[in-house]
C-alpha atoms as a PDB file:
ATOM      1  CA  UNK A   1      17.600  31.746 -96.797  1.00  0.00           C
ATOM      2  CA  UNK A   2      20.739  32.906 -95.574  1.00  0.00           C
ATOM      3  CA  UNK A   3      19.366  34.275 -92.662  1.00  0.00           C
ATOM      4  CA  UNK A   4      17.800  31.405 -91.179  1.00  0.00           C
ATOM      5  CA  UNK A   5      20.662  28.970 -92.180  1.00  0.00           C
ATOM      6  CA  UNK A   6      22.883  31.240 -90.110  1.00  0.00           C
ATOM      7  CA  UNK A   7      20.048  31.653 -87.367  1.00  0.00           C
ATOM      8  CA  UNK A   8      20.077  27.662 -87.410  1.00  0.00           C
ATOM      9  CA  UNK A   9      24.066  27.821 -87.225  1.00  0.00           C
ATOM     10  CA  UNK A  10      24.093  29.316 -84.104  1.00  0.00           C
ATOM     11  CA  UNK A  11      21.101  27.978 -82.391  1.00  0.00           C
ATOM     12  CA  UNK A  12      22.128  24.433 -82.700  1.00  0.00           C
ATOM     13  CA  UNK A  13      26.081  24.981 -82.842  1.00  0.00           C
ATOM     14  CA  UNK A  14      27.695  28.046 -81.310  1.00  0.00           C
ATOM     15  CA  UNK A  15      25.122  28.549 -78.031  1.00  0.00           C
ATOM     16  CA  UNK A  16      26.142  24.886 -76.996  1.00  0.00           C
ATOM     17  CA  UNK A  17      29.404  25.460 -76.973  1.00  0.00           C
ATOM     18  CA  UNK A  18      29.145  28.438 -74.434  1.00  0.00           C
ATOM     19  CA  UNK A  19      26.661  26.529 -72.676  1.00  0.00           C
ATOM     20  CA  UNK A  20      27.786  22.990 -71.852  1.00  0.00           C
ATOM     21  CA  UNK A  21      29.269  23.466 -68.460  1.00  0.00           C
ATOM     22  CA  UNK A  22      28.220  25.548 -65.575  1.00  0.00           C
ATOM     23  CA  UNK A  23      30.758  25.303 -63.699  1.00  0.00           C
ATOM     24  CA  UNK A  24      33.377  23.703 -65.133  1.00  0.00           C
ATOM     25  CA  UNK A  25      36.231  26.884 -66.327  1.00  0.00           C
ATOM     26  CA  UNK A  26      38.832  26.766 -68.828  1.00  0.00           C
ATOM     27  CA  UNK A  27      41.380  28.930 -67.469  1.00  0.00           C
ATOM     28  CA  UNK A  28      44.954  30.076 -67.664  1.00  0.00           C
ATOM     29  CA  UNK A  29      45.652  26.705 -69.196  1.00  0.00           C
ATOM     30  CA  UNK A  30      43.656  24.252 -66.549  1.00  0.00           C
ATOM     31  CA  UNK A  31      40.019  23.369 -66.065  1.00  0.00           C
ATOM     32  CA  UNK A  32      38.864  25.072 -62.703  1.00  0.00           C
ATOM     33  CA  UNK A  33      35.576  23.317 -60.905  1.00  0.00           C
ATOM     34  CA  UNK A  34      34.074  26.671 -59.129  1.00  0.00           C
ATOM     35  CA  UNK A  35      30.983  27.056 -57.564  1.00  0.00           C
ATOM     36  CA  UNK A  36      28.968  29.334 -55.429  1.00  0.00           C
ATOM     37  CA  UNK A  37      26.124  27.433 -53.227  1.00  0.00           C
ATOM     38  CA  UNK A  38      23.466  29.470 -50.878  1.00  0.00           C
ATOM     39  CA  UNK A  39      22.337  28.565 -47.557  1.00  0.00           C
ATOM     40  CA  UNK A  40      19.960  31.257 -47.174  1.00  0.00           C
ATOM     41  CA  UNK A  41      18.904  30.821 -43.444  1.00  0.00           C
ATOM     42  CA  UNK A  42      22.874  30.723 -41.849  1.00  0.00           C
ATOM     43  CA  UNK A  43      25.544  32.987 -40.913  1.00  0.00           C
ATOM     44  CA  UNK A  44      29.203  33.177 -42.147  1.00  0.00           C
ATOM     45  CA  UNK A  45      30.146  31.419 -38.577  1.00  0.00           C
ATOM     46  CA  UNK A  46      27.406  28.964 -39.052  1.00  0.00           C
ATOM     47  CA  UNK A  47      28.946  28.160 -42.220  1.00  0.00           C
ATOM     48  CA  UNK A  48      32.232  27.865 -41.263  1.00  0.00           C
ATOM     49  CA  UNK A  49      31.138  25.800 -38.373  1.00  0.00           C
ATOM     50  CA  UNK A  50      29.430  23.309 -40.393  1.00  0.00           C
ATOM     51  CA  UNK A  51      32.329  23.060 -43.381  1.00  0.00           C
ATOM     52  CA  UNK A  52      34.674  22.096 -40.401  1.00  0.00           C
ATOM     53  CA  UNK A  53      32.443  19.836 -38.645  1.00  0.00           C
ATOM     54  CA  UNK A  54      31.098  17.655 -41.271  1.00  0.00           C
ATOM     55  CA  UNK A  55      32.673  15.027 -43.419  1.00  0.00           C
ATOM     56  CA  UNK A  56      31.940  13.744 -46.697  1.00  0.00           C
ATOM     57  CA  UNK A  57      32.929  10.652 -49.265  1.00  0.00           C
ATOM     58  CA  UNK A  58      35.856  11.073 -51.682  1.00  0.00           C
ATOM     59  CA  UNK A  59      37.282  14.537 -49.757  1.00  0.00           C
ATOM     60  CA  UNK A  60      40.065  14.990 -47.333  1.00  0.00           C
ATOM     61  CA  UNK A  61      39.757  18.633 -45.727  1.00  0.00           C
ATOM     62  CA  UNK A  62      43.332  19.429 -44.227  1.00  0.00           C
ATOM     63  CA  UNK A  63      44.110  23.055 -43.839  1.00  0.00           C
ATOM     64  CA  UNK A  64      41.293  24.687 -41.937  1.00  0.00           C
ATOM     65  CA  UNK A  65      42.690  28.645 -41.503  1.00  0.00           C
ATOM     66  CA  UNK A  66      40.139  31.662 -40.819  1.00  0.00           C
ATOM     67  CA  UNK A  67      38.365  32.331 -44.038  1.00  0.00           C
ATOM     68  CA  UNK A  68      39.544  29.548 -46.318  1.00  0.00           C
ATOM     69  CA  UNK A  69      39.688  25.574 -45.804  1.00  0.00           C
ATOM     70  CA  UNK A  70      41.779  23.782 -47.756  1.00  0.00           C
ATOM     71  CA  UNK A  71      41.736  20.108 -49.195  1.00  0.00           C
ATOM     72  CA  UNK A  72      41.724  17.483 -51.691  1.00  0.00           C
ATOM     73  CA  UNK A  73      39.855  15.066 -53.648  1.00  0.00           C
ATOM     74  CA  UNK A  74      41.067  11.958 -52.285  1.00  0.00           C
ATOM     75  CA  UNK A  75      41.358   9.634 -55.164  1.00  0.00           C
ATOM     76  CA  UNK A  76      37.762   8.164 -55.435  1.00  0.00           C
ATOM     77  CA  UNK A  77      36.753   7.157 -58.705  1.00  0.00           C
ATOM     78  CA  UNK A  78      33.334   9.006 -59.686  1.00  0.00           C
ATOM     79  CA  UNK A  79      29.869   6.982 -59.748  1.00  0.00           C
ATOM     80  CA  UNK A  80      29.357   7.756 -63.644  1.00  0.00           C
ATOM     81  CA  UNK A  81      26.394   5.556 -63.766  1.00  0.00           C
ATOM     82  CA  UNK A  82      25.082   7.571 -61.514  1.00  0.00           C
ATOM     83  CA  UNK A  83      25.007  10.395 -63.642  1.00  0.00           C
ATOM     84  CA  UNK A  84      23.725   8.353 -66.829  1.00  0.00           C
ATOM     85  CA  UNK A  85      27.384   7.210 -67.756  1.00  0.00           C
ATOM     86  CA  UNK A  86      27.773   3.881 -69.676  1.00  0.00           C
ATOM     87  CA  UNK A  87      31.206   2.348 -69.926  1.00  0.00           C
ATOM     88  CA  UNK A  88      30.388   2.625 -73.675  1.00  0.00           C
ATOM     89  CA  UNK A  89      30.024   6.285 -74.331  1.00  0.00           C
ATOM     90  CA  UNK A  90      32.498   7.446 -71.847  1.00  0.00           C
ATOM     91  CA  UNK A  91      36.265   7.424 -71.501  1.00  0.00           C
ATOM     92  CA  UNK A  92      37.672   4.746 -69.775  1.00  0.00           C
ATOM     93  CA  UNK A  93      39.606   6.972 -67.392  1.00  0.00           C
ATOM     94  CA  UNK A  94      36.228   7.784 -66.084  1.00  0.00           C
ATOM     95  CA  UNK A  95      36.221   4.409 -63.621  1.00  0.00           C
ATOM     96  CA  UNK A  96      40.056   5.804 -62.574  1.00  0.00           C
ATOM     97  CA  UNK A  97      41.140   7.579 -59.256  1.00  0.00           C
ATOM     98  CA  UNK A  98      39.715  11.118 -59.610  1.00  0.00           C
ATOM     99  CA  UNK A  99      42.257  14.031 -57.735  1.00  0.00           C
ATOM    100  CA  UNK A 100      41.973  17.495 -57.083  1.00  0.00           C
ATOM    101  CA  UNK A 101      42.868  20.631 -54.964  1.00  0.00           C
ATOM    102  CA  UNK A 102      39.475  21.926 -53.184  1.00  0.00           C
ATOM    103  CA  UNK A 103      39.635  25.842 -51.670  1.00  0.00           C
ATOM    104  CA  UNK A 104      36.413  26.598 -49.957  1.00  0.00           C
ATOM    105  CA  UNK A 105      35.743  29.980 -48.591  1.00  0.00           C
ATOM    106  CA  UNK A 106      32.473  31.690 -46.803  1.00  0.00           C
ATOM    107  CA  UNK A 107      30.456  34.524 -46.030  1.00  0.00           C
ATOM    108  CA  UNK A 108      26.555  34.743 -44.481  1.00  0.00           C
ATOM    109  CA  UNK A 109      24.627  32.814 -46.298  1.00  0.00           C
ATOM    110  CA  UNK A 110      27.274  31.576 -48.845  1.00  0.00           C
ATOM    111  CA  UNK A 111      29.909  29.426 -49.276  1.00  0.00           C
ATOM    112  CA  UNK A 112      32.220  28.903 -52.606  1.00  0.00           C
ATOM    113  CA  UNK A 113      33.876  25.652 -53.466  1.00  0.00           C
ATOM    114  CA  UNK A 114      36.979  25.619 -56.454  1.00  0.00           C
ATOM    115  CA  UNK A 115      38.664  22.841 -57.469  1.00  0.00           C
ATOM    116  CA  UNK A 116      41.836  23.265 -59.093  1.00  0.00           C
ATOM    117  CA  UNK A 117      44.334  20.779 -60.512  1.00  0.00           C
ATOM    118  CA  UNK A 118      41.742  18.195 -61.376  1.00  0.00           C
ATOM    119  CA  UNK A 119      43.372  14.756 -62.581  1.00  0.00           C
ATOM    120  CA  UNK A 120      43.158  11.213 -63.084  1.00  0.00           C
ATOM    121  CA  UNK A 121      45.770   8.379 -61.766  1.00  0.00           C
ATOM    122  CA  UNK A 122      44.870   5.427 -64.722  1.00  0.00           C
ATOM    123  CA  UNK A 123      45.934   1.961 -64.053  1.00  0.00           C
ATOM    124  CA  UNK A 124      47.482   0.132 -67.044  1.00  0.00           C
ATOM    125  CA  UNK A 125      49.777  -2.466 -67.470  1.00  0.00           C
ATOM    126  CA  UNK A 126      52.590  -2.249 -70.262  1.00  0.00           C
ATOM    127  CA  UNK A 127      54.003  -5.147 -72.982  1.00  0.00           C
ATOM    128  CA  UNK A 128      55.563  -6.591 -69.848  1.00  0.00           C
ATOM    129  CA  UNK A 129      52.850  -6.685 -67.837  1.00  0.00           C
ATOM    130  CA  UNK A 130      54.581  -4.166 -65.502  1.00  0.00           C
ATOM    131  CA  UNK A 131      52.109  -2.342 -63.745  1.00  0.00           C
ATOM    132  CA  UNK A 132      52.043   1.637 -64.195  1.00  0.00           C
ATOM    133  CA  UNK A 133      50.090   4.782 -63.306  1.00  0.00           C
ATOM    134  CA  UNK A 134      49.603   7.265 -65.813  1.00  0.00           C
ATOM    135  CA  UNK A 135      48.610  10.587 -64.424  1.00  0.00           C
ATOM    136  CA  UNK A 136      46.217  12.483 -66.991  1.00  0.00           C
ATOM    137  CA  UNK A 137      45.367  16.552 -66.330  1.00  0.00           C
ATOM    138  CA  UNK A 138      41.824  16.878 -67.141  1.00  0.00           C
ATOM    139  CA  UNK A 139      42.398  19.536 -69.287  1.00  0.00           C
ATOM    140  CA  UNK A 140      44.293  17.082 -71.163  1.00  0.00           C
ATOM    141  CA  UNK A 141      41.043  15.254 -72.919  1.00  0.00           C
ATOM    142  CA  UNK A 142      38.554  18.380 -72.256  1.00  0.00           C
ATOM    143  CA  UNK A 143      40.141  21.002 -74.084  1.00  0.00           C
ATOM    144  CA  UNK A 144      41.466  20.825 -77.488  1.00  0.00           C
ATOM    145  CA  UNK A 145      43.428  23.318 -79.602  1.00  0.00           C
ATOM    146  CA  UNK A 146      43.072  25.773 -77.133  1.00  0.00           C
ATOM    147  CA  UNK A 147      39.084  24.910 -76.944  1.00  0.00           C
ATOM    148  CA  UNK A 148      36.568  22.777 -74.652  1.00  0.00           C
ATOM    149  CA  UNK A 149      36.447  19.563 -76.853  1.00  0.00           C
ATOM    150  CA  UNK A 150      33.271  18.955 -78.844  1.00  0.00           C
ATOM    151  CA  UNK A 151      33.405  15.512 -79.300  1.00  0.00           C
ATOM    152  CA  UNK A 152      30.167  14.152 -77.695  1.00  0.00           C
ATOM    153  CA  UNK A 153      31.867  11.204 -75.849  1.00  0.00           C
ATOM    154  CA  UNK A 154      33.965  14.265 -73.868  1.00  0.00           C
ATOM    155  CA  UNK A 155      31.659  16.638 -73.570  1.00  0.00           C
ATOM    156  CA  UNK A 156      28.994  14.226 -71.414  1.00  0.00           C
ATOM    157  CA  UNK A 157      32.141  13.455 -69.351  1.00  0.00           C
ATOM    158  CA  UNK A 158      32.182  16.851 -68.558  1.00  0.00           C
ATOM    159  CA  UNK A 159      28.846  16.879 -67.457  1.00  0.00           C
ATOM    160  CA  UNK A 160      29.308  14.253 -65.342  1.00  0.00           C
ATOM    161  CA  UNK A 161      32.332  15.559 -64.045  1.00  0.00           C
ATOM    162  CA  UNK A 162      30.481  18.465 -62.661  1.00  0.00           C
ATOM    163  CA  UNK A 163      27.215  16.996 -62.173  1.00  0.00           C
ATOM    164  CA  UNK A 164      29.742  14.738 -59.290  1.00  0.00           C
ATOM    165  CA  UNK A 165      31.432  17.604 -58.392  1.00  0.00           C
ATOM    166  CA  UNK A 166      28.365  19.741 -57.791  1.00  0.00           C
ATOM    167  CA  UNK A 167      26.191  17.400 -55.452  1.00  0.00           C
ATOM    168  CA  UNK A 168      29.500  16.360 -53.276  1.00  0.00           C
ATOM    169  CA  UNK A 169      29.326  19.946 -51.954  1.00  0.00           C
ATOM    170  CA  UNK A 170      25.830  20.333 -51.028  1.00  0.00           C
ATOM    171  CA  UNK A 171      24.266  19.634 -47.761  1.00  0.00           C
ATOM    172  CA  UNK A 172      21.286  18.650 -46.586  1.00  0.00           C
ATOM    173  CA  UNK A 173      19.365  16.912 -43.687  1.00  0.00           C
ATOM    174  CA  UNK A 174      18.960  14.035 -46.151  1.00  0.00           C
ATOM    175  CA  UNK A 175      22.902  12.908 -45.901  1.00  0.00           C
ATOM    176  CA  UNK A 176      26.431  14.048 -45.127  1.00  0.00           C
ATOM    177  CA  UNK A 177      28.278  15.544 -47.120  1.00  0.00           C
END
């Protein structure tokens, strides 16, 4: 009976925990977005070509050197409803100015994308009705005691955190960037 209660344990509660987030990192104290995407039929200068020619929503590529680009996430809030988000079960810094520092580098037939620095800008207004911006780390709601948070509210931000951050970086003939 043991056995199986344990064998229940860590079906249902320890392999979720490692498994929540694909790409979403908790390192050296910050959450890291990192990603590795394949485009199987192109070179590395085909690549590069089409990370410098090409523009997408929410992103502002700035530093374009020889084997890394360099840019940021611009401040776009992120379409959670998109991503089955409800204003109920998520936090409300969810509909706030998303930021981040995006490193992309290439090679045939790959490209990887990290994201580093990842925050929110949230709006409030204090006693006075004096506007001010709060700036909140993400690693500031998704990791606790040292830990990715469990709390199910935090953990499906997560997922759409990097369900957002995972389609912005893929191309296709369907749309830009």
């Amino acid at each position: 009976m043991k056995k199986i209660t344990l064998l229940l344990y860590m079906i249902f509660i320890v392999i979720p925990i490692f498994s929540q987030y694909d790409y979403l990192k908790y390192e050296n104290g910050q959450i890291l977005f990192k990603k590795v995407y394949s485009m199987d039929s192109l070179n590395s200068e085909q690549i590069e070509n089409l990370l410098k020619t090409t523009s997408f929503v929410g992103v502002k590529l700035e530093n374009f050197k020889s084997d890394v680009i360099l840019g940021k996430l611009s401040g776009s809030p992120i379409p959670y409803k998109e991503y089955g988000g409800k204003w109920e079960n998520i936090p409300i810094l969810m509909s706030q100015e998303f930021y981040g520092d995006i490193t992309i580098i290439w090679k045939d037939s790959k490209y990887k994308v990290t994201i580093s620095n990842i925050y929110f800008l949230i709006h409030t207004a204090t006693n006075n009705l004096v506007p001010e911006v709060i700036r909140m780390e993400c690693v500031e709601f998704l990791v606790k005691k040292g830990e990715l948070n469990q709390r199910k509210s935090i953990v499906n931000s997560g997922v759409i955190i990097e369900k957002y951050l995972s389609e912005l970086f893929v191309f296709n003939n369907k749309k830009e960037w």
